[in-house]
PDB file of N, CA and C in Angstrom:
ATOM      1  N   UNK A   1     143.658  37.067 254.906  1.00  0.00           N
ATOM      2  CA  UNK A   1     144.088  37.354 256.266  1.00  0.00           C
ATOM      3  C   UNK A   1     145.572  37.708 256.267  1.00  0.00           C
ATOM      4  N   UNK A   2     146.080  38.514 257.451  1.00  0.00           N
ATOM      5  CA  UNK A   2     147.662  38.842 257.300  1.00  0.00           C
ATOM      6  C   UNK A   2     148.144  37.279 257.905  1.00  0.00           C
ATOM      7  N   UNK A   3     149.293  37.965 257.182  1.00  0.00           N
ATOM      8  CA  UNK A   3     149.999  36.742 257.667  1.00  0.00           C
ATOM      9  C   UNK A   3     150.912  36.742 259.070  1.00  0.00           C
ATOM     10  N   UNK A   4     151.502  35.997 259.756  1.00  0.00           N
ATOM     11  CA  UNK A   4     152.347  36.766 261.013  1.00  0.00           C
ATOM     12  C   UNK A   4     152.961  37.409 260.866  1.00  0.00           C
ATOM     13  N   UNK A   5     153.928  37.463 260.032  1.00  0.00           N
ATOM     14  CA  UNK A   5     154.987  38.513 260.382  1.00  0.00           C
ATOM     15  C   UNK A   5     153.903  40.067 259.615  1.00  0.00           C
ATOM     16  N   UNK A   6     152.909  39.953 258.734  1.00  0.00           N
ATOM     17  CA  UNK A   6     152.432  41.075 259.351  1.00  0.00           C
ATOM     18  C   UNK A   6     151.641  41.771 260.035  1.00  0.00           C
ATOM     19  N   UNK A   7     150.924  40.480 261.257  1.00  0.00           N
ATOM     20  CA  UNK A   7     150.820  40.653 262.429  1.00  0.00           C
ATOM     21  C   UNK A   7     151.842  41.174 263.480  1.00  0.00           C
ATOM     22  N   UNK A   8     152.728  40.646 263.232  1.00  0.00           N
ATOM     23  CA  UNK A   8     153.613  41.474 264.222  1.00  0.00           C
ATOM     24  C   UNK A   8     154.168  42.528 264.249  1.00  0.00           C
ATOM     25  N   UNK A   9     154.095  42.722 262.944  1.00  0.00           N
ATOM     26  CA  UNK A   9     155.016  44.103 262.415  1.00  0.00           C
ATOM     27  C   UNK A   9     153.645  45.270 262.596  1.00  0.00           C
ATOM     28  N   UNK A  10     152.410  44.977 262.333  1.00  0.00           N
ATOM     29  CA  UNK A  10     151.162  45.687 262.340  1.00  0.00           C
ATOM     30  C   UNK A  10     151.446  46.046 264.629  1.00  0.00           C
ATOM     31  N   UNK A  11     151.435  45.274 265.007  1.00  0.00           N
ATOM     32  CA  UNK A  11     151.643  45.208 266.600  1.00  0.00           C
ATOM     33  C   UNK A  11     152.425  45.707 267.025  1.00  0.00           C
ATOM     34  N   UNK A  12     153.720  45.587 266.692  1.00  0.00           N
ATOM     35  CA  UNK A  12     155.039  46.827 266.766  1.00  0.00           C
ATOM     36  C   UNK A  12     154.762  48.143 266.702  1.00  0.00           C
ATOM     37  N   UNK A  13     154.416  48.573 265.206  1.00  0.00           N
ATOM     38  CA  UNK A  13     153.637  49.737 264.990  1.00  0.00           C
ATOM     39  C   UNK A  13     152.919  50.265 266.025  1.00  0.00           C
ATOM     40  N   UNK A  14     151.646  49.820 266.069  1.00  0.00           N
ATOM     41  CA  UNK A  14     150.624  49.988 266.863  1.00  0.00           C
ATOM     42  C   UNK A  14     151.134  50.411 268.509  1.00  0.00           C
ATOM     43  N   UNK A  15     152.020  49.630 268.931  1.00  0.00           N
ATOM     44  CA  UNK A  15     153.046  49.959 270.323  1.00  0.00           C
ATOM     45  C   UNK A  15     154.090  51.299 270.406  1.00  0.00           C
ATOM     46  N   UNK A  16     154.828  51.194 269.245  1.00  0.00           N
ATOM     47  CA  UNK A  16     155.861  52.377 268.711  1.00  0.00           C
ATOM     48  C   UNK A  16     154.658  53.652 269.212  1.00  0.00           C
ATOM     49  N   UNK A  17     153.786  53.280 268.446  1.00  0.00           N
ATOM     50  CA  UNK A  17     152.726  54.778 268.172  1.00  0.00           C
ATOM     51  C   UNK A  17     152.128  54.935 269.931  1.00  0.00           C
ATOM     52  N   UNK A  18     151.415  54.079 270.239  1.00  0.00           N
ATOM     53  CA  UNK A  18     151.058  54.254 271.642  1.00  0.00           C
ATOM     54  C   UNK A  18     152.134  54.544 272.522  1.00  0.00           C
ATOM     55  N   UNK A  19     153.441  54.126 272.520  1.00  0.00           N
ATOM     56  CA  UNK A  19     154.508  54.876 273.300  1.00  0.00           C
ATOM     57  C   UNK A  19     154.884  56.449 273.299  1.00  0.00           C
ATOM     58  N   UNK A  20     154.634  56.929 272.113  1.00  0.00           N
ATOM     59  CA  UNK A  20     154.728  58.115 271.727  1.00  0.00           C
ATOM     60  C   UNK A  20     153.781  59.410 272.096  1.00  0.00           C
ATOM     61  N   UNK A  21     152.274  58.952 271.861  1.00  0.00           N
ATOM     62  CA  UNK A  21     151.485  59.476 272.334  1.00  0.00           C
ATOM     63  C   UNK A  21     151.662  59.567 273.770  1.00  0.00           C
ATOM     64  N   UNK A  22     151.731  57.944 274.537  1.00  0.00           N
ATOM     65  CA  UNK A  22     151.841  58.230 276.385  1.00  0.00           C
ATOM     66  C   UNK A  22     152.659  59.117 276.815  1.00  0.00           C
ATOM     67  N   UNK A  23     153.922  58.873 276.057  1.00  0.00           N
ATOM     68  CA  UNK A  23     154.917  60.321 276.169  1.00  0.00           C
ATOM     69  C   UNK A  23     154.565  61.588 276.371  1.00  0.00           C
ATOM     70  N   UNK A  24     154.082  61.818 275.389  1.00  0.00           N
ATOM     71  CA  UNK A  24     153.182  63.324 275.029  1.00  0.00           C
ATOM     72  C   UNK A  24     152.686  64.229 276.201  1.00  0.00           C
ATOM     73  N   UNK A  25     151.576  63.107 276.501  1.00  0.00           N
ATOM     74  CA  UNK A  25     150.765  63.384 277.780  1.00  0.00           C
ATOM     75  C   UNK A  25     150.964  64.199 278.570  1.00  0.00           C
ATOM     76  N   UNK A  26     152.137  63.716 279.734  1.00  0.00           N
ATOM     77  CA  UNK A  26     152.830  64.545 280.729  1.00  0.00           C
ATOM     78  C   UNK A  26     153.195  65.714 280.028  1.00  0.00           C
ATOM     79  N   UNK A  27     153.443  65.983 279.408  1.00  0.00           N
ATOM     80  CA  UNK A  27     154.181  67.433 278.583  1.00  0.00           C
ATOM     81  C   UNK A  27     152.771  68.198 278.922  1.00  0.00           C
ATOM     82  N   UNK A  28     152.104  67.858 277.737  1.00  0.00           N
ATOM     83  CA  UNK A  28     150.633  68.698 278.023  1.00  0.00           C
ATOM     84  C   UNK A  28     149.869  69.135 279.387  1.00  0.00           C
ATOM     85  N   UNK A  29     150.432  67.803 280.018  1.00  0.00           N
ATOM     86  CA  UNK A  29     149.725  68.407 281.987  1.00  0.00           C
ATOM     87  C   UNK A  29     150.476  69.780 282.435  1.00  0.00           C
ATOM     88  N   UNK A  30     151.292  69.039 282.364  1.00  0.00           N
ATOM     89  CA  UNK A  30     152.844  70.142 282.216  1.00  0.00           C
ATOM     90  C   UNK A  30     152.650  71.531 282.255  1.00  0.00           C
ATOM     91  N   UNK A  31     152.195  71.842 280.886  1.00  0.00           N
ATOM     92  CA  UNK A  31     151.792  73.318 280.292  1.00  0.00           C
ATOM     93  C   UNK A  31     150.498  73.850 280.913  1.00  0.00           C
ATOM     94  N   UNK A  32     149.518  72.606 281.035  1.00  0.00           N
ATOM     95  CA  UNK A  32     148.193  72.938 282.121  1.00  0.00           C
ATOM     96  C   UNK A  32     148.305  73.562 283.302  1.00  0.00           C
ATOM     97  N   UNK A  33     149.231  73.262 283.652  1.00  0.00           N
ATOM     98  CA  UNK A  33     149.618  73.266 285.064  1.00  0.00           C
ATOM     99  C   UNK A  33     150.618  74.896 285.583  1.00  0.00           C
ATOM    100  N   UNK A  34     151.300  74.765 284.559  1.00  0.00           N
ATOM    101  CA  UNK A  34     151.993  76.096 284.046  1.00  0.00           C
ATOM    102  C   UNK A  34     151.263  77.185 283.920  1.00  0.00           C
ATOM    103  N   UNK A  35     149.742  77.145 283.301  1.00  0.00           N
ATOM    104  CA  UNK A  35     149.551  77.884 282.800  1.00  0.00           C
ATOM    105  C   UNK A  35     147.991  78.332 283.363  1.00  0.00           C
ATOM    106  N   UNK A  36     148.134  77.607 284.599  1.00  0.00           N
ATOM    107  CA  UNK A  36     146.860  77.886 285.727  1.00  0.00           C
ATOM    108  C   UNK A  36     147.170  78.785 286.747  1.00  0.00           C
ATOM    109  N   UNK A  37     148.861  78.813 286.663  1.00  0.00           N
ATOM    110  CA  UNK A  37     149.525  79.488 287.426  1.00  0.00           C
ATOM    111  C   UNK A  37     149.470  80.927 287.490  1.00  0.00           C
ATOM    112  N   UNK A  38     149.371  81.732 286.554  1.00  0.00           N
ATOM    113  CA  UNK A  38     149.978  83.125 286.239  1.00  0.00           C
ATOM    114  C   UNK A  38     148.230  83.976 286.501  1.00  0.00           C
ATOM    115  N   UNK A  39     147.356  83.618 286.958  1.00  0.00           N
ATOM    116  CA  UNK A  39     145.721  84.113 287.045  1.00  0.00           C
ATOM    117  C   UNK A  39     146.495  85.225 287.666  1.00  0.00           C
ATOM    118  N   UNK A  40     145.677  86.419 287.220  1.00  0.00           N
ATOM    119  CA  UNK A  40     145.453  87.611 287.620  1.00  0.00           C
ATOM    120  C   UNK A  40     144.033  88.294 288.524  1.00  0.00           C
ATOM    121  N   UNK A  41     144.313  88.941 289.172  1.00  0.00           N
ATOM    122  CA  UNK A  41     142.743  89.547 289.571  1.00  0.00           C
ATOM    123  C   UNK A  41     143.112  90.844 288.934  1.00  0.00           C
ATOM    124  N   UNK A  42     141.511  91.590 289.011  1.00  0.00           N
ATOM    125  CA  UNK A  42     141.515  92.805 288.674  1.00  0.00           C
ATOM    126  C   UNK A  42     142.096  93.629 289.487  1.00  0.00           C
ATOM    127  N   UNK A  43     142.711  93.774 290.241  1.00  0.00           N
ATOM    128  CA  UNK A  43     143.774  94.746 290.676  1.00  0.00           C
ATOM    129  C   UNK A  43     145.013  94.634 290.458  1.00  0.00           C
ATOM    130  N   UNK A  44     145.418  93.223 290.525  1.00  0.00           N
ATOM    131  CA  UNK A  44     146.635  92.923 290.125  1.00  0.00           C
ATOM    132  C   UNK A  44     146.711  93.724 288.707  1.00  0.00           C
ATOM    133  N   UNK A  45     145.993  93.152 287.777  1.00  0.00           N
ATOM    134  CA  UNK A  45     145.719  93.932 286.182  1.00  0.00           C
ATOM    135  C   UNK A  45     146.384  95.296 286.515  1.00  0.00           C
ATOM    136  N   UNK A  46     145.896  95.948 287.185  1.00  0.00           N
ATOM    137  CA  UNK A  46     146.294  97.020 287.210  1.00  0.00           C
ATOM    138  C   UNK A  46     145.511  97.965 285.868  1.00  0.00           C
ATOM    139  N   UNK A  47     147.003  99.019 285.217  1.00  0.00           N
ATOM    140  CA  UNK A  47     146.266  99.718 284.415  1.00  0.00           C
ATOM    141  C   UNK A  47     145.676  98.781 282.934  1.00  0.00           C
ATOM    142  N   UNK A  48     146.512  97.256 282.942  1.00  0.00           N
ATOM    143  CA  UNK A  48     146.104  96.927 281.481  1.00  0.00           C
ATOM    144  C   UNK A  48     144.490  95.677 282.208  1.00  0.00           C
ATOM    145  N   UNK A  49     143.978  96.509 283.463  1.00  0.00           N
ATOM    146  CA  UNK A  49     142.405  96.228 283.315  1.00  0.00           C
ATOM    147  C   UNK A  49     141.555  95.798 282.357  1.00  0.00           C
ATOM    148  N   UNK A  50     141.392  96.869 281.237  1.00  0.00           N
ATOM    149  CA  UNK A  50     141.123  96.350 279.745  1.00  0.00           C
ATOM    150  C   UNK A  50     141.050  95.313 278.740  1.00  0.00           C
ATOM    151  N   UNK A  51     142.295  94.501 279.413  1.00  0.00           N
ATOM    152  CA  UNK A  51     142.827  93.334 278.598  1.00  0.00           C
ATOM    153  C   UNK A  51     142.457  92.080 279.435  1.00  0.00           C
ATOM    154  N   UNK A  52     141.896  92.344 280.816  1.00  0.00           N
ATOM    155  CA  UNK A  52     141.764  91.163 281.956  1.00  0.00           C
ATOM    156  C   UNK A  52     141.289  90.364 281.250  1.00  0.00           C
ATOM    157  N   UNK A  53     139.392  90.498 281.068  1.00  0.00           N
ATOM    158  CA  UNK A  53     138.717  89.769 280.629  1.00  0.00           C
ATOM    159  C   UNK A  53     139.201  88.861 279.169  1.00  0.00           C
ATOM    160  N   UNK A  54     139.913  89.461 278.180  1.00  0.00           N
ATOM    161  CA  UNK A  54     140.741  88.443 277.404  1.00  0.00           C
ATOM    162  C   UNK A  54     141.543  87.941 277.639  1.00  0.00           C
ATOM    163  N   UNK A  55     142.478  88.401 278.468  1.00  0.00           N
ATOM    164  CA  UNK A  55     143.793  87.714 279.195  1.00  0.00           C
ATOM    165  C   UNK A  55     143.134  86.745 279.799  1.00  0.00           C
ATOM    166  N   UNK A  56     141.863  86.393 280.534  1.00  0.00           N
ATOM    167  CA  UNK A  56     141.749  85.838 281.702  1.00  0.00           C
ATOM    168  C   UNK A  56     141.066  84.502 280.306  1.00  0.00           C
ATOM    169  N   UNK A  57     139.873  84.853 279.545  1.00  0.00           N
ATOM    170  CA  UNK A  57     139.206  84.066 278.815  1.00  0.00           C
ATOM    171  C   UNK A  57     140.567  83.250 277.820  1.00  0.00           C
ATOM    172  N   UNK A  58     141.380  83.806 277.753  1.00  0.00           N
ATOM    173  CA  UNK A  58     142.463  82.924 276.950  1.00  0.00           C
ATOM    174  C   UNK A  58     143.405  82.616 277.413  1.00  0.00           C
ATOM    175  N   UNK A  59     143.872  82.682 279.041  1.00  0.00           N
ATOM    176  CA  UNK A  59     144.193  81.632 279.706  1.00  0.00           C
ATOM    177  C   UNK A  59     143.885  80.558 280.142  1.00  0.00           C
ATOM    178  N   UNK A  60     142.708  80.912 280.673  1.00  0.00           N
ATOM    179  CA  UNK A  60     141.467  79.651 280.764  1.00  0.00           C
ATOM    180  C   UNK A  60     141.101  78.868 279.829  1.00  0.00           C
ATOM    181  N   UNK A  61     140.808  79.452 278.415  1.00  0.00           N
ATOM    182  CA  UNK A  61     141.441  78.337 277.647  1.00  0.00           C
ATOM    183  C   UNK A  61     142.432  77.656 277.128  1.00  0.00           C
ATOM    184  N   UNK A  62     143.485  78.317 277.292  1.00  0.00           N
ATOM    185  CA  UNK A  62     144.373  77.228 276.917  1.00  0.00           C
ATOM    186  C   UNK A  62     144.552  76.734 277.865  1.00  0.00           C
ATOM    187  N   UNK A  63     144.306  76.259 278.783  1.00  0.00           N
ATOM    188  CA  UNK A  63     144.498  75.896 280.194  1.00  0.00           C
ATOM    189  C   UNK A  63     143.666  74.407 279.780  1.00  0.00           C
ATOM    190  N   UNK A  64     142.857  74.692 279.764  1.00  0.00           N
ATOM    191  CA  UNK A  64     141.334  73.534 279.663  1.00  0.00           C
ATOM    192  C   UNK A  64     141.825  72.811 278.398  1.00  0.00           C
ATOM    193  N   UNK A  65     142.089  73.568 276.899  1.00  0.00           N
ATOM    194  CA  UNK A  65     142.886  72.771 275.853  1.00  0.00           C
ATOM    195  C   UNK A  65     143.842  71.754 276.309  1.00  0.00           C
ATOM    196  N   UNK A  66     144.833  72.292 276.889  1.00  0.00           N
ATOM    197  CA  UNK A  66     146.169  71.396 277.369  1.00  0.00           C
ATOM    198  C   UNK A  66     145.680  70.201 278.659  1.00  0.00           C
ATOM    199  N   UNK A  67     144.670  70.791 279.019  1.00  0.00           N
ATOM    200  CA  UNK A  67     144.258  69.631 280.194  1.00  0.00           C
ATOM    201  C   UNK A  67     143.155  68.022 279.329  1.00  0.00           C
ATOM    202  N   UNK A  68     142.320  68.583 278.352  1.00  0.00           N
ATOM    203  CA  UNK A  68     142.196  67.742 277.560  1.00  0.00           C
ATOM    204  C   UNK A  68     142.790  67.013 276.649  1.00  0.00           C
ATOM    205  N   UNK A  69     143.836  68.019 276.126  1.00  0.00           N
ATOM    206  CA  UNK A  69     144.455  67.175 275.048  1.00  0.00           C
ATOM    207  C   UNK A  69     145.557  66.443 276.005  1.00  0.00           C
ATOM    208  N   UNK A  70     146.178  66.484 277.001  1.00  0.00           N
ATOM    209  CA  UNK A  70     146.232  65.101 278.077  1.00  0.00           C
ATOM    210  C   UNK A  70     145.693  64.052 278.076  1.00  0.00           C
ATOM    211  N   UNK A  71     144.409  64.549 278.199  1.00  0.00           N
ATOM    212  CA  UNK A  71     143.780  62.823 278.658  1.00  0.00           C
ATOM    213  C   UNK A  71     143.215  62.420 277.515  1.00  0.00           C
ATOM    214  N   UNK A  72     143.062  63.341 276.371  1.00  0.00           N
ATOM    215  CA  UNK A  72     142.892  62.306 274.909  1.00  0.00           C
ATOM    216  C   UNK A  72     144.069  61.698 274.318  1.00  0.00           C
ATOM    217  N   UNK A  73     145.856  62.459 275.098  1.00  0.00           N
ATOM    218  CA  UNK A  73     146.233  61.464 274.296  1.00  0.00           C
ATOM    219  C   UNK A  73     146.636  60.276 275.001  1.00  0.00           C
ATOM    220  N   UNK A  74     146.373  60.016 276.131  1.00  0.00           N
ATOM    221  CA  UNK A  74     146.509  59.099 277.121  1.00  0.00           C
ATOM    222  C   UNK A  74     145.462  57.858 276.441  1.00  0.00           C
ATOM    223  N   UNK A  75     144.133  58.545 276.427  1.00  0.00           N
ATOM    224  CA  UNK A  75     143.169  57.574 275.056  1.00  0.00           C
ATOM    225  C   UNK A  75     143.535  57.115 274.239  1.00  0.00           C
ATOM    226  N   UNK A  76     144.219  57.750 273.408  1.00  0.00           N
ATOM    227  CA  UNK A  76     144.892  57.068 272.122  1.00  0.00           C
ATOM    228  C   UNK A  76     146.290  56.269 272.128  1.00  0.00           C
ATOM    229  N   UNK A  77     146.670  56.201 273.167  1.00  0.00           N
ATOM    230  CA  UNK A  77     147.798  55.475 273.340  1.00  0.00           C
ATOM    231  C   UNK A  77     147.022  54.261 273.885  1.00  0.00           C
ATOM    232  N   UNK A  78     146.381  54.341 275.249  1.00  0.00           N
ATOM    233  CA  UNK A  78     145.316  53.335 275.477  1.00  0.00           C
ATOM    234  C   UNK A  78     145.100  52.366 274.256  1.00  0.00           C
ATOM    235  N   UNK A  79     143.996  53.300 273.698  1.00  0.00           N
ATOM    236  CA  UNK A  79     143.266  52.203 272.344  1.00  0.00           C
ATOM    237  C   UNK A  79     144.254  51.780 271.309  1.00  0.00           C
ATOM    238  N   UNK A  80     145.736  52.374 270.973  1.00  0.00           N
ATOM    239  CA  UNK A  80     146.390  51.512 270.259  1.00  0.00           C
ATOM    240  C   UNK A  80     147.095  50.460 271.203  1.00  0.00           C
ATOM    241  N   UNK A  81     147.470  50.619 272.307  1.00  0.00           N
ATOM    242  CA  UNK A  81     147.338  49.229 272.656  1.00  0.00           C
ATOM    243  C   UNK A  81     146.579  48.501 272.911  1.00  0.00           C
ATOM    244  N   UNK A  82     144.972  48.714 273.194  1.00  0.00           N
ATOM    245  CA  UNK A  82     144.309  47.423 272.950  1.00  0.00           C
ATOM    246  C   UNK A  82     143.798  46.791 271.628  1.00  0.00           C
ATOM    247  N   UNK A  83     144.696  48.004 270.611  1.00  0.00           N
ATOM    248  CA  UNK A  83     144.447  47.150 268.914  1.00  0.00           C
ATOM    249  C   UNK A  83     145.270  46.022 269.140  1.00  0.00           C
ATOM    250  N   UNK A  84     146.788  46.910 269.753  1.00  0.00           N
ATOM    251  CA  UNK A  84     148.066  46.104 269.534  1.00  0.00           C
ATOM    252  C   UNK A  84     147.804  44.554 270.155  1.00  0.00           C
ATOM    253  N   UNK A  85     147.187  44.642 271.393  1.00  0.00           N
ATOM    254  CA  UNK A  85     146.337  43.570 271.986  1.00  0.00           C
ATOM    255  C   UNK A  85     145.606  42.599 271.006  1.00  0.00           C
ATOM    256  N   UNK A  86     144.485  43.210 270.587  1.00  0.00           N
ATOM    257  CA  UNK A  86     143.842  42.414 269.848  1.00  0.00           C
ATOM    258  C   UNK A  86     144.972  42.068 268.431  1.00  0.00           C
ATOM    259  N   UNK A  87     145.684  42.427 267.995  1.00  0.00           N
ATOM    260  CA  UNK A  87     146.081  41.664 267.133  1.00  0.00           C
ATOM    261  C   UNK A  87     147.209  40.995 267.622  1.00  0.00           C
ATOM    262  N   UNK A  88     147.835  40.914 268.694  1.00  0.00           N
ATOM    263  CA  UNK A  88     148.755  39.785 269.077  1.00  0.00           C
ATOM    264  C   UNK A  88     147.565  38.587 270.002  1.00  0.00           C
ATOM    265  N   UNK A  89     146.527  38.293 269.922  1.00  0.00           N
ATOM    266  CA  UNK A  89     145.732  37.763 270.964  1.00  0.00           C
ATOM    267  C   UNK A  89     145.093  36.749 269.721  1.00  0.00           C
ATOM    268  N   UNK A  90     144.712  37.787 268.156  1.00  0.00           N
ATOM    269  CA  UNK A  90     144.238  37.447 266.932  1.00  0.00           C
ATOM    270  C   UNK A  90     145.787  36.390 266.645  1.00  0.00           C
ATOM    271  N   UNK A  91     146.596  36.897 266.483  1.00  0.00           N
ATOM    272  CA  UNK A  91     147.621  35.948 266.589  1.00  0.00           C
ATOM    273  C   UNK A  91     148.155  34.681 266.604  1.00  0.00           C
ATOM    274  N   UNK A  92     148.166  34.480 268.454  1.00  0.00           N
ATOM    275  CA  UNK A  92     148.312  33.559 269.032  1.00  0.00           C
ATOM    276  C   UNK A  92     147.049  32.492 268.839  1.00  0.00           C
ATOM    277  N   UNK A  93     145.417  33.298 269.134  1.00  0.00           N
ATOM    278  CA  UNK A  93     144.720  31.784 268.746  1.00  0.00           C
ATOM    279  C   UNK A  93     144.696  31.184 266.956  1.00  0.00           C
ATOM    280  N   UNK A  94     145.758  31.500 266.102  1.00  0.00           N
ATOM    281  CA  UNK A  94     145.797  30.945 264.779  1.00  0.00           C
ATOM    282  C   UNK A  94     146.584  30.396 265.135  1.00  0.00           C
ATOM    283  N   UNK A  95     147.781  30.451 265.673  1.00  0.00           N
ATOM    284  CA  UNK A  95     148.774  29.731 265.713  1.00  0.00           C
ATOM    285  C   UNK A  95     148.343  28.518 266.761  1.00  0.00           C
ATOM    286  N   UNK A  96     147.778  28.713 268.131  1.00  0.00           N
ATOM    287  CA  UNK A  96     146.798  27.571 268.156  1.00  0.00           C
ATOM    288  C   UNK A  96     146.011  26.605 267.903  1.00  0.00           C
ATOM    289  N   UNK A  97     145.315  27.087 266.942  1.00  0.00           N
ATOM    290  CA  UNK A  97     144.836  26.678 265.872  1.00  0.00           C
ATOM    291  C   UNK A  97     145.312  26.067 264.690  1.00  0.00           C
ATOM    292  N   UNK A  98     146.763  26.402 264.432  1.00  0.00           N
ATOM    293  CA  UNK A  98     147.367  25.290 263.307  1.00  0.00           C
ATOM    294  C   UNK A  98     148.096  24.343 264.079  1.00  0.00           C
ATOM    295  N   UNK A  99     148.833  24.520 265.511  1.00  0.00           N
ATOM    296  CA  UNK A  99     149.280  23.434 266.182  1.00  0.00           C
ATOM    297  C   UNK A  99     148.090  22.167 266.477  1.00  0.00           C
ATOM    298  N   UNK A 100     147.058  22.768 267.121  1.00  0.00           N
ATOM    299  CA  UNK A 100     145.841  22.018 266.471  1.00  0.00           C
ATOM    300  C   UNK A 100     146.105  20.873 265.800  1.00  0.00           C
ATOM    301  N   UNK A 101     145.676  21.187 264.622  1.00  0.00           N
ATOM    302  CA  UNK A 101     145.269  20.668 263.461  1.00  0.00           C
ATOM    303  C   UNK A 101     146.363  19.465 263.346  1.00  0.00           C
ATOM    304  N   UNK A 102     145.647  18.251 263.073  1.00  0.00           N
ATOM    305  CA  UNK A 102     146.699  16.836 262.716  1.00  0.00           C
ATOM    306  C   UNK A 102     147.012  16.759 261.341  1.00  0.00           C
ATOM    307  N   UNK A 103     148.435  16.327 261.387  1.00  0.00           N
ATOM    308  CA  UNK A 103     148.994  16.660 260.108  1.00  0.00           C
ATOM    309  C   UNK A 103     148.934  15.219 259.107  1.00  0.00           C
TER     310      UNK A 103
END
């Protein structure tokens, strides 16, 4: 089994990293949001008509990319803190557990 300090240092980690990712997040809405903006119709197109249907299919996706990769990394910041959780929770009931114990 780890021992505490590399329980805690494993929990630090695990937090460092989930801060980083939550960070992320907003950026990516960000660009979603940015980039829902600029839709064209076919007249607007004008003469580069031609190019709508790809212009339009690869705005729309990156649009939908950046809107998912949002809320997956909002997930992964999530689930490393409920590792970080479970191993400060794994933690505390050992150390419970040896105060416990009669010496």
């Amino acid at each position: 089994m780890p021992t505490e300090a590399e329980m805690r240092i494993a929990s630090g980690a695990l937090e460092k990293e989930a801060t980083k990712w939550d960070a992320e997040a907003p950026a990516l809405t960000t660009i979603a949001g940015t980039i829902s903006g600029p839709e064209l119709t076919r007249t607007e197109a004008g003469l580069f008509q031609i190019m709508f249907s790809a212009y339009e299919t690869c705005r729309s996706r990156v649009e939908d990319c950046a809107r998912e990769g949002a809320a997956e990394f909002t997930t992964m910041a999530d689930t490393l803190t409920e590792i970080s959780k479970a191993f400060k929770d794994l933690d505390a009931e050992r150390a419970e557990s040896v105060a416990r114990l009669k010496w």
